[in-house]
C-alpha atoms as a PDB file:
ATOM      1  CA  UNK A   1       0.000   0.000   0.000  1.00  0.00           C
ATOM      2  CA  UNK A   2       0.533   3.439  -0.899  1.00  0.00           C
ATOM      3  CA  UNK A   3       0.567   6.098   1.331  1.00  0.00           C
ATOM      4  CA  UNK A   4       0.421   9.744  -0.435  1.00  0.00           C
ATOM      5  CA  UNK A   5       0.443  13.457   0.836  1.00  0.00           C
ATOM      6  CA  UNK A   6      -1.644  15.622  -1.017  1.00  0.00           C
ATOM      7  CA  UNK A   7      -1.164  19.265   0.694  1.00  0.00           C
ATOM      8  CA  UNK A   8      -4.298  20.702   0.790  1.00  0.00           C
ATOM      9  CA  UNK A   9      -4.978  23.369  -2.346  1.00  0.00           C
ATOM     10  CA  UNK A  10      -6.111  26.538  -0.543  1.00  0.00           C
ATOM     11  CA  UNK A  11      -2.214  27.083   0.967  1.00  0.00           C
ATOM     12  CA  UNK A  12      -1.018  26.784  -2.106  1.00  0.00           C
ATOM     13  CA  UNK A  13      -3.517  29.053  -3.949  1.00  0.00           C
ATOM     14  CA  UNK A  14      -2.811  31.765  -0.915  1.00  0.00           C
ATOM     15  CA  UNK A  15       0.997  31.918  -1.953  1.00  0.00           C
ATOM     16  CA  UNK A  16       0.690  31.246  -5.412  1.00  0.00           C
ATOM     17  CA  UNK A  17      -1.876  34.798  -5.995  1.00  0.00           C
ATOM     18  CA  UNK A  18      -0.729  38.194  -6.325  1.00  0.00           C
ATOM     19  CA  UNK A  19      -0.499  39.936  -3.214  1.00  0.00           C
ATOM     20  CA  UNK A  20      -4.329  41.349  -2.106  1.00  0.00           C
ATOM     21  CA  UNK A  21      -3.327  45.077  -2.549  1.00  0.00           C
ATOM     22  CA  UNK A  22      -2.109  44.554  -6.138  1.00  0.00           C
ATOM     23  CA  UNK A  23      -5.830  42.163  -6.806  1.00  0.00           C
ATOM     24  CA  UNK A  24      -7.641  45.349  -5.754  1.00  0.00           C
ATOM     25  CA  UNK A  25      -5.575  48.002  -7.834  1.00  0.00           C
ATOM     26  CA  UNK A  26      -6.260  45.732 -10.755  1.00  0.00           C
ATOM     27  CA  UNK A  27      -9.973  45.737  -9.925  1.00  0.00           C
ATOM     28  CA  UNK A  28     -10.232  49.419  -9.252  1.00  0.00           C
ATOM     29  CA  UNK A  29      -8.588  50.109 -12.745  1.00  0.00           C
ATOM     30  CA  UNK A  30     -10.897  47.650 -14.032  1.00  0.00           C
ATOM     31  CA  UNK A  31     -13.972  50.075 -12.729  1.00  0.00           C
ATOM     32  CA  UNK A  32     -12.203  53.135 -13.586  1.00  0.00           C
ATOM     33  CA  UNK A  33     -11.957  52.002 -17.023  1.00  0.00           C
ATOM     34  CA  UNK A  34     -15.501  50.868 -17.161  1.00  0.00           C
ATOM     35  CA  UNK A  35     -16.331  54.280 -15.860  1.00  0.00           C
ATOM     36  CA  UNK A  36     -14.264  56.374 -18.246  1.00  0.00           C
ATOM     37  CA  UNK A  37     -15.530  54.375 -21.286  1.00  0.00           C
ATOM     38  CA  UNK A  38     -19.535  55.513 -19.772  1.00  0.00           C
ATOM     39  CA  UNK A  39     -20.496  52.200 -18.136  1.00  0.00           C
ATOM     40  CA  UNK A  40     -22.664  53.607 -14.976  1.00  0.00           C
ATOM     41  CA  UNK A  41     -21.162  52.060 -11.854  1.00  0.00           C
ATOM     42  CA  UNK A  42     -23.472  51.367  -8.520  1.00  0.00           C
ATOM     43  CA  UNK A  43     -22.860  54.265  -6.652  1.00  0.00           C
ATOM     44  CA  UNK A  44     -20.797  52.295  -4.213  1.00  0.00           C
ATOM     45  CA  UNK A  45     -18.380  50.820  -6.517  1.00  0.00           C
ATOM     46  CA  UNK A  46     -17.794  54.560  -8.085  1.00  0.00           C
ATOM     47  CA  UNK A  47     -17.263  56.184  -4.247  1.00  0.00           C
ATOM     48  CA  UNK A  48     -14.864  53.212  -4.231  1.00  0.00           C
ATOM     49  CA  UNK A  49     -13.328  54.529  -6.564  1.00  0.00           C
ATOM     50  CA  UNK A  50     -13.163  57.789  -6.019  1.00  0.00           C
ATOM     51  CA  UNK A  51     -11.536  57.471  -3.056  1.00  0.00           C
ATOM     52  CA  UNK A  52      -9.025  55.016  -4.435  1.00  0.00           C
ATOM     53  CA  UNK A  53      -8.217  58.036  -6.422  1.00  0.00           C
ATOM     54  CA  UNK A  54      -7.857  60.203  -3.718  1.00  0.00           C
ATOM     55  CA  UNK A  55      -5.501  57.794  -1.623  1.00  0.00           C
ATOM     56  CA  UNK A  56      -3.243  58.154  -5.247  1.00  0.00           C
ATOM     57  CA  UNK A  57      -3.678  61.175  -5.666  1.00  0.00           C
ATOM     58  CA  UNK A  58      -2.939  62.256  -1.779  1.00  0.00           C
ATOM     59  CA  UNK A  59       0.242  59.948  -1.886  1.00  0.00           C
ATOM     60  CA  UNK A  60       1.653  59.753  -5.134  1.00  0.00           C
ATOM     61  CA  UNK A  61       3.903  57.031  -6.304  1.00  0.00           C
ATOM     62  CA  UNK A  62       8.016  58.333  -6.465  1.00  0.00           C
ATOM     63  CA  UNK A  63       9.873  58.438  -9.521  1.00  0.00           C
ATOM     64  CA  UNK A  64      11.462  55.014  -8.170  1.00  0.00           C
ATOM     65  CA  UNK A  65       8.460  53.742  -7.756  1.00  0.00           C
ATOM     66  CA  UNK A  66       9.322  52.626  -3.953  1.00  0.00           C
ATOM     67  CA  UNK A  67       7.703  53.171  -0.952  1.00  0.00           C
ATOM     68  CA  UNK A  68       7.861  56.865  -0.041  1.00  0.00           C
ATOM     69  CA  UNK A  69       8.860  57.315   3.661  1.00  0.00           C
ATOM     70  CA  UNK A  70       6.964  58.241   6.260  1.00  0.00           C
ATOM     71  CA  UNK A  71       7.013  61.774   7.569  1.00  0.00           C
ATOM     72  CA  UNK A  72       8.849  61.669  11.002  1.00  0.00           C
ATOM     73  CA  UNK A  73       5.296  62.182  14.091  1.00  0.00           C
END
């Protein structure tokens, strides 16, 4: 007999997807494209957004495309 060890799928799903930030920038481009081309969004997907845009807006990306440092409290 036979023994073999499956590991279980959703661990290796988990590590094997983008990282959950980068899944939601994709999807709020997604909108913001649907938006821009005239598709009407439910209000709460466009507030979404919206305030996506402000977050990018409010904290741009630097030229190096790093993460900016904090401002010192």
């Amino acid at each position: 007999m036979k023994i073999r060890h499956y590991e279980p799928y959703a661990p290796l799903r988990a590590r094997a997807y983008p990282a959950i930030g980068d899944q939601l920038d994709a999807i709020m481009k997604f909108a913001q494209h649907l938006q821009t081309s005239g598709q009407v969004l439910p209000d709460e997907v466009a507030q979404w957004v919206a305030q996506c845009n402000h977050v990018k807006q409010r904290f741009p990306k630097t030229a190096d495309s790093g993460a900016e440092p904090l401002p010192a409290a």
